[in-house]
Protein backbone atom coordinates (compact mmCIF):
# COMPACT_ATOMS: atom_id res chain seq x y z
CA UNK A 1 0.00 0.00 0.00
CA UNK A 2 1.25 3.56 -0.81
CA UNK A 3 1.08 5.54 2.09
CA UNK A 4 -0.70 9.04 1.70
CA UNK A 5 0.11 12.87 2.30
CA UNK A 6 -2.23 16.06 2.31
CA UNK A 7 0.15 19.09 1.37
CA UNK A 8 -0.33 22.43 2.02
CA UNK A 9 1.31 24.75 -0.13
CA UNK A 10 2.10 28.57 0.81
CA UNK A 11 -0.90 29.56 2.83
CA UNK A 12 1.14 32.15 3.73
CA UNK A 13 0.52 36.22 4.78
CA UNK A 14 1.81 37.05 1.48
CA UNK A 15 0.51 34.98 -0.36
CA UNK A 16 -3.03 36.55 -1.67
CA UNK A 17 -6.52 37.60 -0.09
CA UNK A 18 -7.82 35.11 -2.12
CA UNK A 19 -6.92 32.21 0.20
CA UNK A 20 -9.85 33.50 2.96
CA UNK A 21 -11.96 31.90 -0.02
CA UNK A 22 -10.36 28.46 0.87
CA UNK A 23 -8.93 28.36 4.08
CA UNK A 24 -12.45 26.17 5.82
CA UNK A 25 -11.94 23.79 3.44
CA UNK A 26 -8.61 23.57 3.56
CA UNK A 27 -8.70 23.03 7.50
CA UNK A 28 -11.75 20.51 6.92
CA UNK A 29 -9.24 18.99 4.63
CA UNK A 30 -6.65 18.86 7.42
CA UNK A 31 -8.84 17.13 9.60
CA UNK A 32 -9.67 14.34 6.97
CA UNK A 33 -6.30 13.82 7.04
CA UNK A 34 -5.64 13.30 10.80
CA UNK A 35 -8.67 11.24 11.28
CA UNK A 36 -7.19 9.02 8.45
CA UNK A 37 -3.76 8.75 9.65
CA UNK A 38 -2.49 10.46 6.77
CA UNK A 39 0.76 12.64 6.57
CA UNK A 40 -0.19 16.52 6.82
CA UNK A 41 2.68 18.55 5.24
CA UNK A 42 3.14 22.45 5.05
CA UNK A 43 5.09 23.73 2.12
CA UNK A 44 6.09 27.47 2.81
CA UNK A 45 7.67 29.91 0.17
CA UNK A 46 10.74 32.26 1.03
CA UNK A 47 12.05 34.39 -1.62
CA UNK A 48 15.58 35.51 -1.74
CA UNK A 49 15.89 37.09 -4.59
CA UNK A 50 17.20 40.77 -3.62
CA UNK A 51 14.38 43.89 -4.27
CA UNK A 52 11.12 41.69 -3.56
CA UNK A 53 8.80 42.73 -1.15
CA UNK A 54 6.91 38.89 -0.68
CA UNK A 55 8.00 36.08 1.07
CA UNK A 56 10.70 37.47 3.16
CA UNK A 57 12.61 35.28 4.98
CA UNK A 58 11.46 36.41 9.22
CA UNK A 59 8.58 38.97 8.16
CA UNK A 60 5.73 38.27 9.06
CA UNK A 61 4.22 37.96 5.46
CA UNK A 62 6.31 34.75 5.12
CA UNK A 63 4.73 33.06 8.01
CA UNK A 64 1.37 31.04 8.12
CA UNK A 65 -1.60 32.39 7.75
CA UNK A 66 -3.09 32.83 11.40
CA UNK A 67 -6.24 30.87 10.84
CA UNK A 68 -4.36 27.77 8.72
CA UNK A 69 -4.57 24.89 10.99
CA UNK A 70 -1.26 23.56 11.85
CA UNK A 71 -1.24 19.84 13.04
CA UNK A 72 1.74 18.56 12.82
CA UNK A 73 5.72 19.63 12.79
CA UNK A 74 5.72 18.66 8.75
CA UNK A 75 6.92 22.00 7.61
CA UNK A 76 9.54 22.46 4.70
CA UNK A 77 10.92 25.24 2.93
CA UNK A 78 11.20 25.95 -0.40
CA UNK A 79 12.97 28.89 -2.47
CA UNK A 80 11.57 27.90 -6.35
CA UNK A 81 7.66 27.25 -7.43
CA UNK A 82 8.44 23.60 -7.21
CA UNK A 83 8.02 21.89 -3.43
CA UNK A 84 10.29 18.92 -4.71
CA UNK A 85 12.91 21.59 -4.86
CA UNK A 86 13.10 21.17 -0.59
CA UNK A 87 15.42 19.06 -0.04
CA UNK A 88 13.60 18.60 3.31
CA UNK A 89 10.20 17.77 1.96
CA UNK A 90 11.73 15.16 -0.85
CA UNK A 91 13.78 13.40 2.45
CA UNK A 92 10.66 12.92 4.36
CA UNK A 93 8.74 11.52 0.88
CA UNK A 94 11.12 8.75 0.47
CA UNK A 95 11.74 8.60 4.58
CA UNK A 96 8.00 7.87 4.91
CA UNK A 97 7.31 6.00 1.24
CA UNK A 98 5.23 8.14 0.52
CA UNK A 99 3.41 7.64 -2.66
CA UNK A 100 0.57 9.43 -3.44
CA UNK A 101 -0.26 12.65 -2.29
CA UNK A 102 -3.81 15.54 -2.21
CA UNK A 103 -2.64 18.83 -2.84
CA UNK A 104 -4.32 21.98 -1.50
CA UNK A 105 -2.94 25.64 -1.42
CA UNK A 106 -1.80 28.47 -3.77
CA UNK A 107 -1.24 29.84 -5.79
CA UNK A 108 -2.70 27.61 -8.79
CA UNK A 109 -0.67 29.12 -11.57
CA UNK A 110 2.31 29.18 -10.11
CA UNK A 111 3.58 26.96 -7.10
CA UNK A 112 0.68 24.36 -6.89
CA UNK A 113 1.49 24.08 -10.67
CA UNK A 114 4.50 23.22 -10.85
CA UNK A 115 4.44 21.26 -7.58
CA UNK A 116 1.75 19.11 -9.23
CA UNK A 117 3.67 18.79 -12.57
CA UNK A 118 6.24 17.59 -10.66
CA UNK A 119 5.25 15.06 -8.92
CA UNK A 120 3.09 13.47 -11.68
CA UNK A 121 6.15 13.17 -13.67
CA UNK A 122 7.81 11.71 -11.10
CA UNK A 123 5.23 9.16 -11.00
CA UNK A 124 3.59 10.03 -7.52
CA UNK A 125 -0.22 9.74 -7.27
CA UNK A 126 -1.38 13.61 -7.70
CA UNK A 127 -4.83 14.22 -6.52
CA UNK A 128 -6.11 18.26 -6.58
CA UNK A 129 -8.69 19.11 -4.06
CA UNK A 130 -10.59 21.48 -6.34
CA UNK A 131 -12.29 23.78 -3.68
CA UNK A 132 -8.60 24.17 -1.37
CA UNK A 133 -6.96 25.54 -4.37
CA UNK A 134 -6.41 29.43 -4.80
CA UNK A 135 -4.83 31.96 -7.22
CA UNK A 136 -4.09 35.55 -7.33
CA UNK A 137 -6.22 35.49 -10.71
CA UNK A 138 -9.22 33.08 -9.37
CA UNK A 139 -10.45 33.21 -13.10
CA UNK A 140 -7.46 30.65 -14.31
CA UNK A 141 -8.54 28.07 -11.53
CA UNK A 142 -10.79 26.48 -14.07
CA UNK A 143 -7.94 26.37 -16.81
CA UNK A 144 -5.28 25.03 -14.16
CA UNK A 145 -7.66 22.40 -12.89
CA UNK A 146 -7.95 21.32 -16.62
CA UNK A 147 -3.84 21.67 -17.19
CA UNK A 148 -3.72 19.43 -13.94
CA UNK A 149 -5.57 16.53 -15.22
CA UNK A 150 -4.03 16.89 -19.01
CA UNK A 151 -0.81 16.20 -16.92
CA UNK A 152 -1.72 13.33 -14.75
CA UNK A 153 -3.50 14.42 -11.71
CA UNK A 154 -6.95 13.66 -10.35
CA UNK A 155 -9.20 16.41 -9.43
CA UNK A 156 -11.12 16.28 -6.54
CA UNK A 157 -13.78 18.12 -4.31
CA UNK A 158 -13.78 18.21 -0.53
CA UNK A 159 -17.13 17.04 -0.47
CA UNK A 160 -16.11 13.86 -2.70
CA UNK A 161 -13.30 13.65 -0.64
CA UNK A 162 -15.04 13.57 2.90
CA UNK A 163 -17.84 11.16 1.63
CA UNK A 164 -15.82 8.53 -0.54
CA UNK A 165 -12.21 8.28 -0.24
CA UNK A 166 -11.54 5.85 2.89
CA UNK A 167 -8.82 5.23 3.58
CA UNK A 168 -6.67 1.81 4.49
CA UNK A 169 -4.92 1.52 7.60
């Protein structure tokens, strides 16, 4: 059996206004995930490239957003779009055999992108939770959720996700 992760990318300060749309879900999410005995992972976003004003590493627009539950000490750092860039997050993956993973966050165009990409071409089990995803442009969610699948992910709703998907201990 593959064992299973819920990751959480950049619900950060910074990140967009957009994610107050999202963030019940996304907790509701969270707790499908501990009541399943499933890996909950935070991805966070720092940006060091000099003359930004987002993602600073220590300001308080880098750090979680305040009403983002925060269950477990799963939280890895990444500097690029891409959360297998962490060398952290890719360590506990193989540490933990994990193999298929539901991905909720932002920002759709950009970091959950590429994260998703990513991983389905590494061969992981991608599965999108449709109504946890956010963008700074919420018109392109329907367009990513369609590039998603087109590259190997499953798309799925929190309802769907709450009613059907048991899980195997």
């Amino acid at each position: 059996m593959q064992k299973k992760a819920l990751v959480i990318i950049d619900i950060q300060n910074d990140i967009t206004k957009n994610y107050k749309d999202i963030i019940d879900n996304i907790n509701k999410a969270i707790d499908w995930a501990v009541n399943n005995n499933i890996h909950v992972i935070y991805i966070r976003h720092e940006n060091l490239s000099a003359g930004t004003r987002t993602f600073k590493p220590n300001t308080q627009g880098a750090e979680f957003a305040s009403d983002l539950k925060i269950v477990s000490k799963n939280v890895f750092t990444k500097y690029k779009g891409n959360a297998l860039s962490s060398e952290g997050f890719t360590d506990f993956i193989n540490k933990n055999e994990i193999g298929d993973f539901y991905i909720a966050g932002a920002d759709a165009a950009a970091c959950v992108k590429s994260t998703c990409y990513n991983l389905c071409k590494a061969n992981y089990g991608v599965n999108v939770l449709s109504d946890c995803i956010t963008s700074y442009d919420k018109r392109k969610i329907d367009e990513m959720l369609a590039y998603y699948e087109s590259k190997g992910s499953k798309i799925i709703g929190l309802k769907d996700l709450l009613l059907n998907h048991i899980v195997e201990v």
